[in-house]
Protein backbone atom coordinates (compact mmCIF):
# COMPACT_ATOMS: atom_id res chain seq x y z
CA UNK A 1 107.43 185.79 114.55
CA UNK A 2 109.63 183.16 116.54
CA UNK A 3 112.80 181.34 114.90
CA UNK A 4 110.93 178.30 114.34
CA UNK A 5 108.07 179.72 112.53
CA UNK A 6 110.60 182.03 110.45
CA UNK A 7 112.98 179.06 109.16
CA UNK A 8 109.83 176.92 108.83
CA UNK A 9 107.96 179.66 106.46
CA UNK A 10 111.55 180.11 104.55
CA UNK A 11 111.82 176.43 104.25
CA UNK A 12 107.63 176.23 102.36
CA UNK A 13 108.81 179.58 100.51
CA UNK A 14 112.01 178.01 99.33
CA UNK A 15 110.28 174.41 97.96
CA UNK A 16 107.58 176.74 96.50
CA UNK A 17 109.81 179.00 94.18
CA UNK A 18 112.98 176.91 93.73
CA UNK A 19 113.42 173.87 92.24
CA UNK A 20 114.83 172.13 89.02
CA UNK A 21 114.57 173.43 85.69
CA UNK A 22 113.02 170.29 83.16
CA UNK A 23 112.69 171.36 79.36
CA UNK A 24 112.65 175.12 80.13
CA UNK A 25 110.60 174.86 82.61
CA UNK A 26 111.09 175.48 86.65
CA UNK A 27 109.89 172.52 88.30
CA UNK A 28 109.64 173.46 91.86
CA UNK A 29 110.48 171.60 94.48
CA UNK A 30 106.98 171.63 96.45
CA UNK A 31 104.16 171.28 95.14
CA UNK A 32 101.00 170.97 97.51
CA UNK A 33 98.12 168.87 97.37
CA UNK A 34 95.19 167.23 99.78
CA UNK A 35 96.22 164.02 100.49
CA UNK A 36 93.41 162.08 98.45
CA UNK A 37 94.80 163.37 95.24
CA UNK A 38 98.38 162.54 95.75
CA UNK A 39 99.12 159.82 92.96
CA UNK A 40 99.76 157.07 95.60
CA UNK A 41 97.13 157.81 97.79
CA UNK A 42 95.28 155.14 99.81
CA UNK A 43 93.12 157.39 100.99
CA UNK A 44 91.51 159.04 98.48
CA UNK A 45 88.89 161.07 100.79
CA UNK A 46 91.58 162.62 102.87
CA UNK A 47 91.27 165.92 102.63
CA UNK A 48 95.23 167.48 104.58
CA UNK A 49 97.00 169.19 103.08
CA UNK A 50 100.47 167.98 102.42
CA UNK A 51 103.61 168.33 99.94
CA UNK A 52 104.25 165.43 97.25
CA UNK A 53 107.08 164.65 98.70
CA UNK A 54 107.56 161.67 95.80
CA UNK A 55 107.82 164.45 93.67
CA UNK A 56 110.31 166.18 95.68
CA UNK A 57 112.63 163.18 95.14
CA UNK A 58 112.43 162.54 91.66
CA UNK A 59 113.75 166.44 91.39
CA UNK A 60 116.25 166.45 93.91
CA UNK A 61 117.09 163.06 92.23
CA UNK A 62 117.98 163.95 88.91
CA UNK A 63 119.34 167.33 90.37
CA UNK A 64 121.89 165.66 92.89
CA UNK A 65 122.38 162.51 90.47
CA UNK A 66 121.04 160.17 93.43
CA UNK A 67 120.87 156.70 92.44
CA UNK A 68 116.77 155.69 92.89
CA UNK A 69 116.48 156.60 96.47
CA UNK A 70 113.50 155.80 98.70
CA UNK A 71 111.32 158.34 100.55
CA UNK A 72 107.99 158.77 102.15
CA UNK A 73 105.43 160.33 99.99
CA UNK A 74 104.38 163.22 101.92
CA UNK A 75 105.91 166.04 103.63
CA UNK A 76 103.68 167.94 106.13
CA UNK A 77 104.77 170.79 107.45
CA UNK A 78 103.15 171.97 110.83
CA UNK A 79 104.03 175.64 111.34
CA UNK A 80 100.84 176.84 113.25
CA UNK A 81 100.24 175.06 116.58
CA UNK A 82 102.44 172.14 117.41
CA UNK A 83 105.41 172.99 115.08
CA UNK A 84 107.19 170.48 113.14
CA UNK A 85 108.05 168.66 109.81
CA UNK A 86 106.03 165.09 109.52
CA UNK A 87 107.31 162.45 107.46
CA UNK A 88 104.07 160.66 105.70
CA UNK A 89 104.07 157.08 104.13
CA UNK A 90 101.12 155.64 102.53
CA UNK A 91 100.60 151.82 102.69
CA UNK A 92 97.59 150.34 101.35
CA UNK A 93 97.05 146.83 103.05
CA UNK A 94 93.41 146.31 102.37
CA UNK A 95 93.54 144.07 99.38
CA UNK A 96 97.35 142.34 100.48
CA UNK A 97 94.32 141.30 104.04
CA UNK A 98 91.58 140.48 101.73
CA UNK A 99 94.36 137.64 99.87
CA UNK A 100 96.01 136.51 102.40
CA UNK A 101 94.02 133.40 102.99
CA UNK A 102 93.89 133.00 98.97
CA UNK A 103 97.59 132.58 98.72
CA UNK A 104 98.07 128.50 100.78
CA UNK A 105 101.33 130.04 102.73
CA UNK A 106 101.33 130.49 106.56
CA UNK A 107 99.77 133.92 107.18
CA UNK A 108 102.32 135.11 109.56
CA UNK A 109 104.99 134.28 106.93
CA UNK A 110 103.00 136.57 104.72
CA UNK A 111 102.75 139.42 106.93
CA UNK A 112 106.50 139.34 107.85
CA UNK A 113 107.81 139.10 104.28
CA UNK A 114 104.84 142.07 102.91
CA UNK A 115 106.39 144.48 105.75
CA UNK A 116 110.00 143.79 104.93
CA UNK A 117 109.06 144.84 101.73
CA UNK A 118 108.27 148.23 102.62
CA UNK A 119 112.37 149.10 103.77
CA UNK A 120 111.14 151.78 106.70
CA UNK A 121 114.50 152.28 107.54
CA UNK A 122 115.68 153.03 104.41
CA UNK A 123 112.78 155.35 103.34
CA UNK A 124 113.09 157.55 106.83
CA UNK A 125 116.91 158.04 105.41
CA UNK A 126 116.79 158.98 102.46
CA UNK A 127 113.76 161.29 103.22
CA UNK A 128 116.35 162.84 105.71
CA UNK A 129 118.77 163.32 103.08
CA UNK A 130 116.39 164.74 100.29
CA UNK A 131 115.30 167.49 103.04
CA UNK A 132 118.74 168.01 103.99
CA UNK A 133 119.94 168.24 100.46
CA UNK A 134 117.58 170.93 100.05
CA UNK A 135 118.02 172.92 103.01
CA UNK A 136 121.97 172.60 102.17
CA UNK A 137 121.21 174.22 98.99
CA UNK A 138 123.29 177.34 98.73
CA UNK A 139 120.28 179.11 97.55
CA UNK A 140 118.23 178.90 100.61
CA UNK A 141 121.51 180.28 102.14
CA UNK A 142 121.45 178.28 105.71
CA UNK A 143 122.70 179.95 108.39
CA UNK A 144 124.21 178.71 111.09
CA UNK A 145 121.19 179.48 114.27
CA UNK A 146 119.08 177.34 111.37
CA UNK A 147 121.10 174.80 111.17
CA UNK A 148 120.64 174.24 114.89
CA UNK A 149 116.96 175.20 114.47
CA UNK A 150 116.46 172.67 112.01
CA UNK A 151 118.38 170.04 114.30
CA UNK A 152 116.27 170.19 117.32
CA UNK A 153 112.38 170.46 115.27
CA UNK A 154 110.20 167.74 116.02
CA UNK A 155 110.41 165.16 113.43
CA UNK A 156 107.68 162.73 112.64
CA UNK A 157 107.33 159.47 110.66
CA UNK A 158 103.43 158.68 110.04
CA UNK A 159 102.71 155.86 108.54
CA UNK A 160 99.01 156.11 106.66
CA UNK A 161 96.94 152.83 106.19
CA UNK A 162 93.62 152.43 104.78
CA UNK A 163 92.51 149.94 107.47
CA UNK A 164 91.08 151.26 110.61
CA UNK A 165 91.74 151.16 113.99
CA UNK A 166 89.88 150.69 117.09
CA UNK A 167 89.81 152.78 120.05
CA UNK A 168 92.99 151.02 121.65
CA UNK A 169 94.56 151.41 118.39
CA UNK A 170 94.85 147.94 117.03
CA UNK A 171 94.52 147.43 113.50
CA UNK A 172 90.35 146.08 112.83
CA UNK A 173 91.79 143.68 110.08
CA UNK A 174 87.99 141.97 110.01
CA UNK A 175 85.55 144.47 109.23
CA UNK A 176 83.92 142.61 106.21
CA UNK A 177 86.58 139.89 106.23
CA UNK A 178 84.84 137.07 107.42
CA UNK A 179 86.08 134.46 105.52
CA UNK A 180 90.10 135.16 106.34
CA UNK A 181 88.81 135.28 110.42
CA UNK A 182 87.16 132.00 109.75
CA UNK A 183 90.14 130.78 107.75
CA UNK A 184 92.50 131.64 110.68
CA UNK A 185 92.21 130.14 113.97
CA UNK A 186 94.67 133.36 115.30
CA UNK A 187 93.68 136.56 116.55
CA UNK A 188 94.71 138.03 113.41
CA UNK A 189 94.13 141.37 114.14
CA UNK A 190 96.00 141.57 117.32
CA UNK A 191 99.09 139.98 115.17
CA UNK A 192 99.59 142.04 112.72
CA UNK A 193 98.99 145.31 114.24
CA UNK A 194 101.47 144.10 116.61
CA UNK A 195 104.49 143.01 113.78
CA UNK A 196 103.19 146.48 111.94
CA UNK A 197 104.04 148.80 115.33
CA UNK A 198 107.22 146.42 116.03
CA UNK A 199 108.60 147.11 112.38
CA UNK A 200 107.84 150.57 112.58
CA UNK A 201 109.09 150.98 115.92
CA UNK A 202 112.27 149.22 114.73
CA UNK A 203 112.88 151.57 111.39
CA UNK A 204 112.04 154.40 114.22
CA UNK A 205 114.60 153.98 116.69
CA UNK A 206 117.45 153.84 114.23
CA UNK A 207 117.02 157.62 113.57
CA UNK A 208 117.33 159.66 116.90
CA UNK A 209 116.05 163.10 115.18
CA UNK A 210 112.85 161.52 114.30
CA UNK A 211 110.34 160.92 117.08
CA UNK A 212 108.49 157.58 117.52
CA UNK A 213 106.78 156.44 114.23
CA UNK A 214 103.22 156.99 114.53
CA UNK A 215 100.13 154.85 112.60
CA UNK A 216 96.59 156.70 111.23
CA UNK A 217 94.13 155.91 109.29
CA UNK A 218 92.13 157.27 106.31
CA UNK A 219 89.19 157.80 108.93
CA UNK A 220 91.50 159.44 111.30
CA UNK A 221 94.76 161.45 109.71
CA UNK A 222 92.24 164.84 109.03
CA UNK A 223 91.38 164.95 112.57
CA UNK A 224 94.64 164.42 113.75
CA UNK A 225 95.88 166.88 112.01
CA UNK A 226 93.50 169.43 112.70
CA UNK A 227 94.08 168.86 116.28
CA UNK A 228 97.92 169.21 116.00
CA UNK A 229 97.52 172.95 113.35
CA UNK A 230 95.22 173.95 116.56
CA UNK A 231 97.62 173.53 119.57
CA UNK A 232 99.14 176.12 120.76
């Protein structure tokens, strides 16, 4: 067994058996699930397997008295294959497409202000921090070659939408939309696939651990991670 498979198995072990203790009860920190039956799925076929990582922050929360932070709301953690710990953030866009052409206001005003709302940056941070928290735990007892283990492991930030890409990877914002490409003299699609990468890309480069964000689909994420569990 290499160090990065060892600190990655103590790391599942750890979220698996410790945690916080609610009402008598041990609570642990990881609790795993398929993706399609994580509460805020929007992808509700996916069938990865991933930790609630919402549920992860809630504990270390209330455990570390953290004032409401953000996080993503999956934690994958690749030990087979292409090693690493991937960051997962679900954002369901289908019905914000299908009203967009409902609501009277410029479209790309729309778009900006909907992706603002989802504060990237602030959500890759505080995701850091709730892993960090946890590894600092004096519990898991982190040593100092982990510490630098833990520093240099690929870190990814995947951001999950239920629309669907096309082969060159731009969003297809008009399957059964009609009406909003008819309503919208732009090429829509091309637009906000392209302010989606740019924000992500922004929130991305602010964080030098974590690699380049990367955007799947519900039709795509099981193969992709199949693909990474198999490389060796």
């Amino acid at each position: 067994m290499d160090e990065i498979t060892a600190f990655l198995e103590k790391l599942i072990q750890f979220g698996m058996l410790e945690g916080l203790k609610i009402s008598d009860k041990l609570e642990p920190y990881f609790r795993i699930d398929t993706i399609g039956l994580i509460s805020k799925t929007c992808c509700t076929l996916a069938n990865t397997k991933v930790i609630d990582f919402d549920r992860t922050k809630m504990l270390i929360a209330k455990q570390y008295q953290l004032s409401e932070p953000k996080s993503c709301d999956a934690l994958k953690i690749i030990i087979e294959g292409d090693a690493s710990i991937d960051f997962i953030e679900f954002k369901g866009l289908k019905k914000f497409i299908y009203n967009l052409w409902r609501d009277g206001k410029p479209i790309d005003i729309q778009m900006e202000s909907q992706f603002d709302k989802f504060k990237l940056n602030y959500k890759i941070e505080d995701s850091l921090l709730i892993l960090r928290l946890m590894i600092q735990n004096r519990k898991f007892n982190l040593t100092t070659d982990e510490r630098l283990i833990y520093s240099k492991l690929p870190k990814n930030y995947i951001i999950l939408t239920d629309l669907e890409l096309e082969e060159d990877g731009r969003l297809d914002l008009f399957v059964n939309l009609n009406l909003l490409a008819a309503n919208n003299p732009k090429n829509l699609e091309k637009e906000m696939s392209e302010i989606l990468q740019q924000k992500i890309d922004i929130a991305g480069s602010k964080f030098p651990e974590i690699n380049r964000p990367i955007l799947l689909t519900c039709s795509t994420i099981d193969k992709y991670y199949k693909n990474r569990e198999q490389t060796k």
